[in-house]
C-alpha atoms as a PDB file:
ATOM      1  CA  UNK A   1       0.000   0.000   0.000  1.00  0.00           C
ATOM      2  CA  UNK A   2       3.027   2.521   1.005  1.00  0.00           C
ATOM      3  CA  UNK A   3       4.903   1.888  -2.172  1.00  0.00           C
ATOM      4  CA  UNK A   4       1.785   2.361  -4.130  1.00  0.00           C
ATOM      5  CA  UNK A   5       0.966   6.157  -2.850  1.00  0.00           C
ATOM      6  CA  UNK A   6       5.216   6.775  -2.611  1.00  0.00           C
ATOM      7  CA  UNK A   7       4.514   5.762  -6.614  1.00  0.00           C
ATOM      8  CA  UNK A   8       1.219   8.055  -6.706  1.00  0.00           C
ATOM      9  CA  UNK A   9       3.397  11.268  -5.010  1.00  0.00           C
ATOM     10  CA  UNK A  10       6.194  10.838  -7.204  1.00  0.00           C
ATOM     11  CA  UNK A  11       4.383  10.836 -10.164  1.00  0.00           C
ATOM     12  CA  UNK A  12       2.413  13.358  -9.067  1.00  0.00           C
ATOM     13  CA  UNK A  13       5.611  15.765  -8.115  1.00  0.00           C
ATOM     14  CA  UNK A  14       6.966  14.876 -11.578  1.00  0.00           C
ATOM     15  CA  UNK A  15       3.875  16.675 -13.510  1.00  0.00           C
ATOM     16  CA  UNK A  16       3.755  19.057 -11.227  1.00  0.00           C
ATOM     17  CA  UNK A  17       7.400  20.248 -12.321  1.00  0.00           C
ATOM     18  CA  UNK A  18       6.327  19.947 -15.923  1.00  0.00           C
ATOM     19  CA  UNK A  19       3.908  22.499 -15.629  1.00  0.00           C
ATOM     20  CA  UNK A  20       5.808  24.534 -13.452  1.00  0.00           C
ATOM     21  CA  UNK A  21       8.900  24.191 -16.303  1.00  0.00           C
ATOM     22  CA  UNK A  22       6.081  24.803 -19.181  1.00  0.00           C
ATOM     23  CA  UNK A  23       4.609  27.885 -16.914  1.00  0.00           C
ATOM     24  CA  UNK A  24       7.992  29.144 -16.858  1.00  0.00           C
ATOM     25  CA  UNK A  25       8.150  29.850 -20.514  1.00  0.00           C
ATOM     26  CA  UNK A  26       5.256  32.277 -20.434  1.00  0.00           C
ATOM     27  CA  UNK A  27       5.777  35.974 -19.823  1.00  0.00           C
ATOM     28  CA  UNK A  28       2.789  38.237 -18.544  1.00  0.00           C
ATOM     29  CA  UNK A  29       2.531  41.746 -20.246  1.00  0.00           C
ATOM     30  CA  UNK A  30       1.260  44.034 -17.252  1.00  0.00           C
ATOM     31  CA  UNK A  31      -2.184  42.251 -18.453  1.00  0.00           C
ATOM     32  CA  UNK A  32      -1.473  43.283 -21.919  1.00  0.00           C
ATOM     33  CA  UNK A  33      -1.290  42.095 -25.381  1.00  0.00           C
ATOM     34  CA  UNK A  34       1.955  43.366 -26.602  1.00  0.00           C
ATOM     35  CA  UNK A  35       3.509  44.380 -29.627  1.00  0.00           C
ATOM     36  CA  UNK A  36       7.392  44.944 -30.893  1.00  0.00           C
ATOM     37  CA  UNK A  37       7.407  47.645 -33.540  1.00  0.00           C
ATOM     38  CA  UNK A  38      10.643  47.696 -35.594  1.00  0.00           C
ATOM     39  CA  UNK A  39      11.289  50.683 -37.270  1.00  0.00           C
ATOM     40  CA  UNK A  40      12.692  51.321 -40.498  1.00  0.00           C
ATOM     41  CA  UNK A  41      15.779  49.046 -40.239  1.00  0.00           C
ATOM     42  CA  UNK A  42      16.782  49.120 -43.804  1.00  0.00           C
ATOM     43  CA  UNK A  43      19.982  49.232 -46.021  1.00  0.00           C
ATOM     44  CA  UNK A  44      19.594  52.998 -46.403  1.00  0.00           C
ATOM     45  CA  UNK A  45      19.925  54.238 -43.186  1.00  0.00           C
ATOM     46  CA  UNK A  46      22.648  51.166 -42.353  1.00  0.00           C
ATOM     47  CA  UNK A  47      26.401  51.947 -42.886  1.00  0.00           C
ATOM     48  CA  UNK A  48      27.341  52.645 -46.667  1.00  0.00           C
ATOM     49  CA  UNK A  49      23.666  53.847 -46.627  1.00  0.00           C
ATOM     50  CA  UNK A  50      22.978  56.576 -48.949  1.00  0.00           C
ATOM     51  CA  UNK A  51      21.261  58.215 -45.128  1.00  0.00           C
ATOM     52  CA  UNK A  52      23.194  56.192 -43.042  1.00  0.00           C
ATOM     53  CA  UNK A  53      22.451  56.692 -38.819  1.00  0.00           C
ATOM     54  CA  UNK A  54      25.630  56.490 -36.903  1.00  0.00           C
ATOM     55  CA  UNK A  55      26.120  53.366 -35.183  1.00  0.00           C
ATOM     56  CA  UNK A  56      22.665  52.265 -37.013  1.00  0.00           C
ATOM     57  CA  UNK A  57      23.402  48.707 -37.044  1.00  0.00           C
ATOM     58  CA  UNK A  58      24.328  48.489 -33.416  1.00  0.00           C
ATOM     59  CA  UNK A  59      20.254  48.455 -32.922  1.00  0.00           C
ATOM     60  CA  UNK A  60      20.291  45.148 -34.856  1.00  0.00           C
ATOM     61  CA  UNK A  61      21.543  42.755 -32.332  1.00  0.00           C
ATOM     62  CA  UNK A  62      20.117  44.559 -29.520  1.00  0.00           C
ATOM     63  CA  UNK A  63      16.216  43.881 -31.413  1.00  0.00           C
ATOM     64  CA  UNK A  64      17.272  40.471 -32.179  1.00  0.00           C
ATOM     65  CA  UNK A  65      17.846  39.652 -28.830  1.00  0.00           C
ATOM     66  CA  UNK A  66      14.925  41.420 -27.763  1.00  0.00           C
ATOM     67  CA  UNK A  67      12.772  39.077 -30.242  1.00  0.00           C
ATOM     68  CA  UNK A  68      14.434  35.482 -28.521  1.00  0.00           C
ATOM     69  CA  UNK A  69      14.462  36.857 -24.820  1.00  0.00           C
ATOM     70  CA  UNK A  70      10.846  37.856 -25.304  1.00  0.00           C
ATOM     71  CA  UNK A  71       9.103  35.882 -28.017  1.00  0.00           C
ATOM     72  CA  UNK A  72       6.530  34.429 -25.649  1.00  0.00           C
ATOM     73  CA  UNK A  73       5.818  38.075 -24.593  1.00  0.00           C
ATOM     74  CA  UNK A  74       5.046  39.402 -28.327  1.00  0.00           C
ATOM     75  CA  UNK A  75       1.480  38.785 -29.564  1.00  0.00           C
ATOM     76  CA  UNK A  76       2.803  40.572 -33.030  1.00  0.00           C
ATOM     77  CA  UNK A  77       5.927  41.914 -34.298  1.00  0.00           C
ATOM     78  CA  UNK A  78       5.595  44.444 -36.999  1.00  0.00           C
ATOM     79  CA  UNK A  79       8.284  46.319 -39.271  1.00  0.00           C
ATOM     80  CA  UNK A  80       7.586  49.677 -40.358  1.00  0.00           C
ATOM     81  CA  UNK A  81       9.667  50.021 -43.809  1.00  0.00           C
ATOM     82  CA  UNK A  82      10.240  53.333 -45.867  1.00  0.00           C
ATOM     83  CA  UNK A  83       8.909  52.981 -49.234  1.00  0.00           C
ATOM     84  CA  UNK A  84      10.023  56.141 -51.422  1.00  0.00           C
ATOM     85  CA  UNK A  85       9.209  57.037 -55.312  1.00  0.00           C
ATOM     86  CA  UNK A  86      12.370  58.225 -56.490  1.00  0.00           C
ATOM     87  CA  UNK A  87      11.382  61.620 -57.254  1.00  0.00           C
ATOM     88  CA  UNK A  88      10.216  61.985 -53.466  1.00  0.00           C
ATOM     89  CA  UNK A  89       9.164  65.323 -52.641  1.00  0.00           C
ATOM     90  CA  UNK A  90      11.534  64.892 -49.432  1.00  0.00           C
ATOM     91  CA  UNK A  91      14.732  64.569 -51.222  1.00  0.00           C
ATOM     92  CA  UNK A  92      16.649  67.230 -51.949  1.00  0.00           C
ATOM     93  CA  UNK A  93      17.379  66.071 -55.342  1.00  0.00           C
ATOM     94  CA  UNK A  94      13.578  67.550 -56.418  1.00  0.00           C
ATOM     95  CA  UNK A  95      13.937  70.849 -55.632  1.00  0.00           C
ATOM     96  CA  UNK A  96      16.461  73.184 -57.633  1.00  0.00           C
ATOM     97  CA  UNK A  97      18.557  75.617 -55.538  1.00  0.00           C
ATOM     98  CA  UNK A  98      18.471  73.426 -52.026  1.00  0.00           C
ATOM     99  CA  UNK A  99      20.457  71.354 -50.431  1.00  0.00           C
ATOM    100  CA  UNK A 100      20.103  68.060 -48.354  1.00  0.00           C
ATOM    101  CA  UNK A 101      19.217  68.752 -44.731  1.00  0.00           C
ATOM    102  CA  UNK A 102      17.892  72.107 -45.751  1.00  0.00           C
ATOM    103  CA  UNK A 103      14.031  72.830 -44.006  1.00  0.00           C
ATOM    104  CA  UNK A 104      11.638  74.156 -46.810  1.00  0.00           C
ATOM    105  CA  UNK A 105       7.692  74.622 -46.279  1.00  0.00           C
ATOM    106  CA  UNK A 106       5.468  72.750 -47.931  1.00  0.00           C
ATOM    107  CA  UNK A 107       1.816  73.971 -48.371  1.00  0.00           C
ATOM    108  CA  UNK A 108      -1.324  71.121 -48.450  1.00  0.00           C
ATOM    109  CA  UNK A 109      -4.615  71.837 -49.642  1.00  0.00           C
ATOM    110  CA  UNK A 110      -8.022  70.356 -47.689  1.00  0.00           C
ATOM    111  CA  UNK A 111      -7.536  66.767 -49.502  1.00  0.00           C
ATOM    112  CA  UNK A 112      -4.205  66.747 -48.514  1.00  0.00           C
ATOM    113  CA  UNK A 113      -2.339  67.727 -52.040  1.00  0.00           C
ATOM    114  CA  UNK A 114       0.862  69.360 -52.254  1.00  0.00           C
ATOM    115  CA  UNK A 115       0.712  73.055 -53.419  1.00  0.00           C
ATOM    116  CA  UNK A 116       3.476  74.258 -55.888  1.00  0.00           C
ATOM    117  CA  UNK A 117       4.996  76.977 -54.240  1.00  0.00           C
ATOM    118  CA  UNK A 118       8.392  78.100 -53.488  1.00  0.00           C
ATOM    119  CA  UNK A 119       9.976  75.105 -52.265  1.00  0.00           C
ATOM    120  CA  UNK A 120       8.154  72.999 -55.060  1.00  0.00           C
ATOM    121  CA  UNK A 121       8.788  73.838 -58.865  1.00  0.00           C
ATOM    122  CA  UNK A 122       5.534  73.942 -61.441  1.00  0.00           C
ATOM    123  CA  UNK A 123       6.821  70.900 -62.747  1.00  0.00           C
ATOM    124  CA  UNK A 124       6.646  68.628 -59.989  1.00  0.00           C
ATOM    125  CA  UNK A 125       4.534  66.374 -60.732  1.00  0.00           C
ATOM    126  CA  UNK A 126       2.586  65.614 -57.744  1.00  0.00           C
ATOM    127  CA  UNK A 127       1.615  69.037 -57.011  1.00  0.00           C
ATOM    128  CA  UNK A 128      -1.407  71.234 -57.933  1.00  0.00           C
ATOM    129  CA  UNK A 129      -2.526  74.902 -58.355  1.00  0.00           C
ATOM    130  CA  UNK A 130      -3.773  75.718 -55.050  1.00  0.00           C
ATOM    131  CA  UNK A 131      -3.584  79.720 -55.577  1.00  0.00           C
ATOM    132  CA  UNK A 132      -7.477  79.658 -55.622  1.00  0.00           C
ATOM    133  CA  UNK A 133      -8.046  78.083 -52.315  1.00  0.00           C
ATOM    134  CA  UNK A 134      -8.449  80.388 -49.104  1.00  0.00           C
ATOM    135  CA  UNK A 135      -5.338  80.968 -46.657  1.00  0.00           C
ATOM    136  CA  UNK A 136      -7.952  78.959 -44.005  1.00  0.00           C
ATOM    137  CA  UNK A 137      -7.966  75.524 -46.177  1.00  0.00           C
ATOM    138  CA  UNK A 138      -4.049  75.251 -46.322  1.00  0.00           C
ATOM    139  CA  UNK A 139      -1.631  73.426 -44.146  1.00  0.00           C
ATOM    140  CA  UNK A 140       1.886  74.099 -44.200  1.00  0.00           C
ATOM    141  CA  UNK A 141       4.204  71.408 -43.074  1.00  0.00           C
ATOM    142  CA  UNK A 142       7.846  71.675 -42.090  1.00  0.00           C
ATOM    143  CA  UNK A 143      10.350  69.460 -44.412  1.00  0.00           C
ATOM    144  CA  UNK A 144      13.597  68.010 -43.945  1.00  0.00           C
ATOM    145  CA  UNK A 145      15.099  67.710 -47.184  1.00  0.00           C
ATOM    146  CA  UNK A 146      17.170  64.461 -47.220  1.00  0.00           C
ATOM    147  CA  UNK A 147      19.338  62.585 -49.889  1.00  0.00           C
ATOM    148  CA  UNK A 148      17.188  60.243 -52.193  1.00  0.00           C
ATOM    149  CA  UNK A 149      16.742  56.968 -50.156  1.00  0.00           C
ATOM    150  CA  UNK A 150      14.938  54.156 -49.401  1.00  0.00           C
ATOM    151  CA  UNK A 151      13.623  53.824 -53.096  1.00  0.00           C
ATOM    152  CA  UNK A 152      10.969  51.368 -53.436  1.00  0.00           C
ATOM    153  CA  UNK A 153      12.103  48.557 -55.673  1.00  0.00           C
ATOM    154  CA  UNK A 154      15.948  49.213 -54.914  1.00  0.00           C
ATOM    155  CA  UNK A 155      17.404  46.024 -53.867  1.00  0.00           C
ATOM    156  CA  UNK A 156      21.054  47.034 -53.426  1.00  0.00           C
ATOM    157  CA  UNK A 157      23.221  50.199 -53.064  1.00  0.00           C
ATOM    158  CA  UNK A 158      23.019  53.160 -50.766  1.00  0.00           C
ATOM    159  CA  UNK A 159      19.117  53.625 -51.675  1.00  0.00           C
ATOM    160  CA  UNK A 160      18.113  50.230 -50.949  1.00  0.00           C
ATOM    161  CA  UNK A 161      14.790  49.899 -49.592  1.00  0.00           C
ATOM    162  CA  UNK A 162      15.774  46.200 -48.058  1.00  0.00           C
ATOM    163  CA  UNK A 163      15.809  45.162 -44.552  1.00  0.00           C
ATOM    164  CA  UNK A 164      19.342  44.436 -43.172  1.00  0.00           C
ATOM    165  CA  UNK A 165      20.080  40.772 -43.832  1.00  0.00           C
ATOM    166  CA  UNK A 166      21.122  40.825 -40.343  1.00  0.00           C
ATOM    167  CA  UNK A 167      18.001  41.476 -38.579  1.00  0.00           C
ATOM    168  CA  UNK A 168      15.714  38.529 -37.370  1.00  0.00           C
ATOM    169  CA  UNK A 169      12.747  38.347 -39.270  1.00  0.00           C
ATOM    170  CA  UNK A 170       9.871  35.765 -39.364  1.00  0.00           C
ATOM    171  CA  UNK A 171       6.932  34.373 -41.932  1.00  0.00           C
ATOM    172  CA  UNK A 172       4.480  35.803 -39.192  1.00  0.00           C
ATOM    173  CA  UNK A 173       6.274  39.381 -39.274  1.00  0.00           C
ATOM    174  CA  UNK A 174       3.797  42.244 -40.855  1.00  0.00           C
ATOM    175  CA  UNK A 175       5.593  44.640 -43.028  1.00  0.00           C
ATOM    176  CA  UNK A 176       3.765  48.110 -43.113  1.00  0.00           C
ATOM    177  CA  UNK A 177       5.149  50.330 -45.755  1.00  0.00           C
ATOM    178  CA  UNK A 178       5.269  54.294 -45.113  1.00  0.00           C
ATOM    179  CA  UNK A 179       6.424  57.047 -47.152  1.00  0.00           C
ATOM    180  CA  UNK A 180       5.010  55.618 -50.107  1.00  0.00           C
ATOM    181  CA  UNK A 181       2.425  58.655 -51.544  1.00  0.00           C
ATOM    182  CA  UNK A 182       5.350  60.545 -53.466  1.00  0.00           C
ATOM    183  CA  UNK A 183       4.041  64.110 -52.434  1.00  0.00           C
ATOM    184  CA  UNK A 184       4.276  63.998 -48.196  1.00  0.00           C
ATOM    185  CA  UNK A 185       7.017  62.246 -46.403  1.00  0.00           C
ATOM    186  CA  UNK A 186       5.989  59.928 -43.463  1.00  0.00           C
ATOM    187  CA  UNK A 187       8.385  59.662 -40.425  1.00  0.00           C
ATOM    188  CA  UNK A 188       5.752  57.999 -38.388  1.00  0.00           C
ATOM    189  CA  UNK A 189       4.447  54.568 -38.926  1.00  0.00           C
ATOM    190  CA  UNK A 190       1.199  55.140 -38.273  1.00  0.00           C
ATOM    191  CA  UNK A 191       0.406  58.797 -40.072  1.00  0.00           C
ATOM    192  CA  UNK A 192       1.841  61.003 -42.461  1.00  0.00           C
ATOM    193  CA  UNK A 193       3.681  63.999 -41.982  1.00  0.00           C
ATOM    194  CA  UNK A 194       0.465  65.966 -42.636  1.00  0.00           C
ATOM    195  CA  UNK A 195      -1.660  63.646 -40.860  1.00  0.00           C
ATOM    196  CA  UNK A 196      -4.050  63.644 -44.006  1.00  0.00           C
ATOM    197  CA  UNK A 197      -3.828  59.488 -44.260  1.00  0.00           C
ATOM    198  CA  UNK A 198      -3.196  56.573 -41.871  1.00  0.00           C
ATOM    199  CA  UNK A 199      -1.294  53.554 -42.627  1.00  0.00           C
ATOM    200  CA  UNK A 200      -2.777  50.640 -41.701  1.00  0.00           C
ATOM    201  CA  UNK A 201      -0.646  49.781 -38.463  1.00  0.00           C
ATOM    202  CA  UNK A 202      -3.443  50.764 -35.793  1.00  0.00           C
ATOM    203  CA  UNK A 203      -5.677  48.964 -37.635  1.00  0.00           C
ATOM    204  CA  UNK A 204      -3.711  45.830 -37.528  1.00  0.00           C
ATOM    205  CA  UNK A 205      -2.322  46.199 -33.621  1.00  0.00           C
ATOM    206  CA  UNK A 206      -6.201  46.707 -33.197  1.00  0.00           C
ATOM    207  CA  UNK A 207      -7.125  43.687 -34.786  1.00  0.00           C
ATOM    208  CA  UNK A 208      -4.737  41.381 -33.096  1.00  0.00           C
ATOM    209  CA  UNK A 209      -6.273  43.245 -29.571  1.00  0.00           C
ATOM    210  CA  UNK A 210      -3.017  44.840 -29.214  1.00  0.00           C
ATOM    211  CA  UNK A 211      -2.808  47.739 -26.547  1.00  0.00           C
ATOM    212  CA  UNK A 212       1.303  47.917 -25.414  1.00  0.00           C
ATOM    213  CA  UNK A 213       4.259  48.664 -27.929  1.00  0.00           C
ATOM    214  CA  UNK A 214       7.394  48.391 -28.162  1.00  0.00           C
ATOM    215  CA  UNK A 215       9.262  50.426 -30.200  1.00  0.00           C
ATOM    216  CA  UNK A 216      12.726  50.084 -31.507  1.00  0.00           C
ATOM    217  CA  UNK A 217      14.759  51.167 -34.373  1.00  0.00           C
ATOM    218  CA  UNK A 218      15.710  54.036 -36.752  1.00  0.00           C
ATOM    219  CA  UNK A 219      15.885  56.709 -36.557  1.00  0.00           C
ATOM    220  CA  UNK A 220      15.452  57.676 -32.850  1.00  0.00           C
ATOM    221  CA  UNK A 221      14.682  61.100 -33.329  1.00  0.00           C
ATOM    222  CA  UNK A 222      12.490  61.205 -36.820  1.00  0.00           C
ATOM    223  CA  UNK A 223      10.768  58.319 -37.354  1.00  0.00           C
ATOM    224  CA  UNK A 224      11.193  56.175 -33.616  1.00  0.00           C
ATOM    225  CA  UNK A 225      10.135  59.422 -32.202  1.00  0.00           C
ATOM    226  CA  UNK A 226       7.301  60.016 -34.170  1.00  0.00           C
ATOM    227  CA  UNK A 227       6.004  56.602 -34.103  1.00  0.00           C
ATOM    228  CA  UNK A 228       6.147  56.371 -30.636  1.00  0.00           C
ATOM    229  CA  UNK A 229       4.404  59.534 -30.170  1.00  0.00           C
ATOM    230  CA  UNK A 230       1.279  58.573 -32.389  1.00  0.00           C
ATOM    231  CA  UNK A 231       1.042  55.638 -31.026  1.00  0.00           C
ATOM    232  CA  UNK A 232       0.818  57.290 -27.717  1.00  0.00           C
ATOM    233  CA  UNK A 233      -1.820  60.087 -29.084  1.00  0.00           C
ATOM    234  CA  UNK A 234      -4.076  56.657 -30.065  1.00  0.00           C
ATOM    235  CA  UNK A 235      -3.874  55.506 -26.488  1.00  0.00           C
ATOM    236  CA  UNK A 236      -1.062  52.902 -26.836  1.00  0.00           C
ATOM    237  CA  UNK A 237       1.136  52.003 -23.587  1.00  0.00           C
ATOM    238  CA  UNK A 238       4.261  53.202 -25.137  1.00  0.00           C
ATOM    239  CA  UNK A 239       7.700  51.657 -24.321  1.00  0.00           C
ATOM    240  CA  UNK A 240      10.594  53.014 -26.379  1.00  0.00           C
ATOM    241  CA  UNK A 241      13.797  51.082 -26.093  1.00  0.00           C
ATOM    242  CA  UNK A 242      16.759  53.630 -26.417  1.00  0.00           C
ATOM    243  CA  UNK A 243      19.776  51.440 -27.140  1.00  0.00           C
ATOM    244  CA  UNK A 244      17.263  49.650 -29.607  1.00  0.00           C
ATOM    245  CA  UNK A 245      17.455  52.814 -31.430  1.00  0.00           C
ATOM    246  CA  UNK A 246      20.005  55.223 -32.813  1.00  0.00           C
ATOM    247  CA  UNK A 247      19.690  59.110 -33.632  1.00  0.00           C
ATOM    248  CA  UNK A 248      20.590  61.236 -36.731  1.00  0.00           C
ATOM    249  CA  UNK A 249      22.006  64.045 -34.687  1.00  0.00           C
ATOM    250  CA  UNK A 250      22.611  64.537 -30.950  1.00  0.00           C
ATOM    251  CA  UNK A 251      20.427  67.926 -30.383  1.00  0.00           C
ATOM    252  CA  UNK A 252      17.404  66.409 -32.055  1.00  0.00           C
ATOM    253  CA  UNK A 253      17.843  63.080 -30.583  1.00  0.00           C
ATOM    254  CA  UNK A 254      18.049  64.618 -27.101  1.00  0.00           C
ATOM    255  CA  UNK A 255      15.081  66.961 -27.953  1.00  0.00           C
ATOM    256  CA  UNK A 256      13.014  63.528 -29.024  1.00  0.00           C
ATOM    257  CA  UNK A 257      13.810  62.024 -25.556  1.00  0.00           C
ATOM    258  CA  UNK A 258      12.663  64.881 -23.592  1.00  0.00           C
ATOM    259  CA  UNK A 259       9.444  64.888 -25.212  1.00  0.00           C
ATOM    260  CA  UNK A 260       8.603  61.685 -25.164  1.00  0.00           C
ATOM    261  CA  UNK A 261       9.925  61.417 -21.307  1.00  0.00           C
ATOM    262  CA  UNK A 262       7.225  64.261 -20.949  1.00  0.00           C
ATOM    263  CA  UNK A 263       4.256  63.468 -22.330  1.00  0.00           C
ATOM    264  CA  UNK A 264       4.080  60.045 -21.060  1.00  0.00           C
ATOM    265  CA  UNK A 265       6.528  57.790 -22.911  1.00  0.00           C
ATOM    266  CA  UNK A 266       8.340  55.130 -21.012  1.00  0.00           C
ATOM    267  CA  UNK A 267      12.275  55.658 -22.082  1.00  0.00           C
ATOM    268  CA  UNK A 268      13.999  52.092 -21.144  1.00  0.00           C
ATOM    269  CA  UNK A 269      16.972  50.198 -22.306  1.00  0.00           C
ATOM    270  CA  UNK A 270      16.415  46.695 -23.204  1.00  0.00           C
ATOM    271  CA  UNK A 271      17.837  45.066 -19.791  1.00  0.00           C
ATOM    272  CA  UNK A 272      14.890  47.408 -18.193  1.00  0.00           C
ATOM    273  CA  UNK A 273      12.230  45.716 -20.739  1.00  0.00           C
ATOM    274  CA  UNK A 274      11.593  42.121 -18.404  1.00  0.00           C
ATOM    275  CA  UNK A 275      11.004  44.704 -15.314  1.00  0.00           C
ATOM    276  CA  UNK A 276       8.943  47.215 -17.302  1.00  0.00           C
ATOM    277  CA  UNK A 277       6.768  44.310 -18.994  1.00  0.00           C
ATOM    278  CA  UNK A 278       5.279  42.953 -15.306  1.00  0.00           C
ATOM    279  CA  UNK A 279       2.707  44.420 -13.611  1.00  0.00           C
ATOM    280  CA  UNK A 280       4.277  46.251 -10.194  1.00  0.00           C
ATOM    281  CA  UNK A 281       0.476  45.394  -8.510  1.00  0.00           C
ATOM    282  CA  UNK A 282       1.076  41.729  -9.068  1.00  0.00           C
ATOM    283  CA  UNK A 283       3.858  40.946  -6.691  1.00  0.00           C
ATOM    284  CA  UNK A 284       6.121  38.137  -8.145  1.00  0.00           C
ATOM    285  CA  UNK A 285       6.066  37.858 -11.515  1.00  0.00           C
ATOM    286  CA  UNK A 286       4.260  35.024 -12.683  1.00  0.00           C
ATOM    287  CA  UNK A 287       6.447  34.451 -15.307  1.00  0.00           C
ATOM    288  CA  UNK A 288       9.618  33.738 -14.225  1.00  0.00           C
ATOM    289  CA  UNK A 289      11.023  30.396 -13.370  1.00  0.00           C
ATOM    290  CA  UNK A 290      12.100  31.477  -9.910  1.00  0.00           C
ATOM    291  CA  UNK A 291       8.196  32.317  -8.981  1.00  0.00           C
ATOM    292  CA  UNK A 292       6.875  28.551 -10.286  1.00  0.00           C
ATOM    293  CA  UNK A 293       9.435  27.163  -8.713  1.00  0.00           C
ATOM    294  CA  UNK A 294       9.149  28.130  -5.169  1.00  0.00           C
ATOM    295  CA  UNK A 295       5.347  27.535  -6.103  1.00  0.00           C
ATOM    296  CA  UNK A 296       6.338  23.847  -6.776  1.00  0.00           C
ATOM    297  CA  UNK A 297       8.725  23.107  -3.955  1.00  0.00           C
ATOM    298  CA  UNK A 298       5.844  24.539  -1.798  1.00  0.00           C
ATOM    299  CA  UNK A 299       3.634  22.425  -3.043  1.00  0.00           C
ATOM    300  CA  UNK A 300       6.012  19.095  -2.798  1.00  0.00           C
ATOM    301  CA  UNK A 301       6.862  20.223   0.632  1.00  0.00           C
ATOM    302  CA  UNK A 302       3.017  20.504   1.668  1.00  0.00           C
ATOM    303  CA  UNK A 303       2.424  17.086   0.119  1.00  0.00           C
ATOM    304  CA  UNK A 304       5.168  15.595   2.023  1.00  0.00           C
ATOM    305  CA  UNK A 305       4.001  16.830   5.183  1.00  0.00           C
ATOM    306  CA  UNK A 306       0.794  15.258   4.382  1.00  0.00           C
ATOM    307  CA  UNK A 307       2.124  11.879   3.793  1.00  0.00           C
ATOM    308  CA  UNK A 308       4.169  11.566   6.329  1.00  0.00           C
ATOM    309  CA  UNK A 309       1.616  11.909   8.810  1.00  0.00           C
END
């Protein structure tokens, strides 16, 4: 009879530990379904990148890492990617007399068309007359001019549109393409610079329930930045990984960070991401190994007690 329960509590111990090592795999999200947005991590703004971000492919292993430390924590992964016509109003290749990194004004009309005005010749062809709309129905909207990149189509060279070979991706990844109407540029991935169209990333995050991101990527103060502000505007728990993402220039990039710290953004570095992922209210995190464990030598201990007396 006593070798028959020892048999019954051993066997019973040894599922217990199964599902405590199975548990152990799962990571709560602060009660969320999360999301890790990737943005813009393309040839073009890589090294020998016709805009390459300094240090830009030190972000790579820092997301892929991010992706196997935290795959059970993910509900989606999404990569935004910069999708230019190669007569893009933002490079400075389409309008005479500037220069790259030069800041023109560009003027929109109700529907969102580009004006021709003094930044943009009569020839260009994705502009219109607007000189017969009212002062009231026109949006201006501040431009970067940059050099031509991230041409759609462009496999190779310093305007490829590509992902870096280097970064993880997956069949289950969902690309979202930006930057693709040739008259307004799109830093974030969710609007464009006018905020006349959406992409369809909310749509998708709200059709997989999503309601935390994660952003990482390029560049930290254009299009991480903006991203991570919209997606705060739509009511997104923000998280925006800063050695996940690299800056074009120190005094915007430090800019970017203060006004994301101040509207609400949660600036961490990836080792802060397990931490910032729990909820603080629950006590142990339920997803660690330590947590099941003492669980199951709780429970062995309690069933010991039991049978022994």
């Amino acid at each position: 009879m006593k070798m028959n329960l020892c048999y019954l509590f051993v066997e019973g111990m040894l599922v217990l530990l199964t599902i405590t090592a199975a548990l152990a795999g799962t990571q709560t999200v602060r009660g969320h379904q999360a999301a890790l947005l990737i943005i813009d991590v393309q040839d073009c703004f890589l090294p020998r990148g016709s805009l390459a971000v300094s240090d830009g492919d030190q972000v790579i292993p820092v997301i892929n890492k991010l992706r196997e430390d935290f795959k059970d924590a993910f509900s989606l992964v999404v990569l935004s990617q910069d999708w230019h016509c190669p007569d893009h109003v933002s490079f400075a290749s389409q309008h005479p007399g500037f220069n790259p990194y030069s800041v023109v004004n560009l003027t929109y009309n109700a529907d969102g068309a580009l004006c021709h005005g003094a930044s943009v010749p009569s020839n260009f062809p994705y502009a219109v007359d607007c000189s017969n709309q009212p002062g009231s129905k026109l949006r201006v909207v501040q431009q970067t001019l940059w050099p031509d990149h991230c041409i759609r189509n462009v496999t190779s060279g310093g305007t490829s549109a590509e992902f870096s070979p280097l970064l993880t991706m997956k069949d289950s990844d969902v690309v979202v393409r930006k930057g693709y109407l040739c008259g307004v540029d799109s830093y974030s991935a969710f609007f464009d610079n006018g905020g006349f169209r959406q992409t369809e990333l909310n749509g998708i995050l709200k059709e997989h329930n999503i309601d935390l991101v994660v952003v990482t990527g390029l560049a930290l103060d254009y299009c991480v930045y903006y991203t991570s502000k919209d997606a705060h505007a739509l009511g997104y728990k923000v998280l925006t990984v800063t050695d996940a993402a690299r800056g074009v220039a120190p005094g915007s990039t430090e800019a970017a960070l203060e006004d994301m710290k101040n509207i609400g953004i949660e600036l961490i570095t990836a080792a802060d991401l397990e931490g910032a992922l729990q909820d603080p209210s629950k006590g142990a995190n339920p997803g660690s190994f330590s947590f099941y464990l003492f669980v199951a030598l709780g429970a062995v201990l309690t069933a010991f007690l039991v049978f022994k007396s």
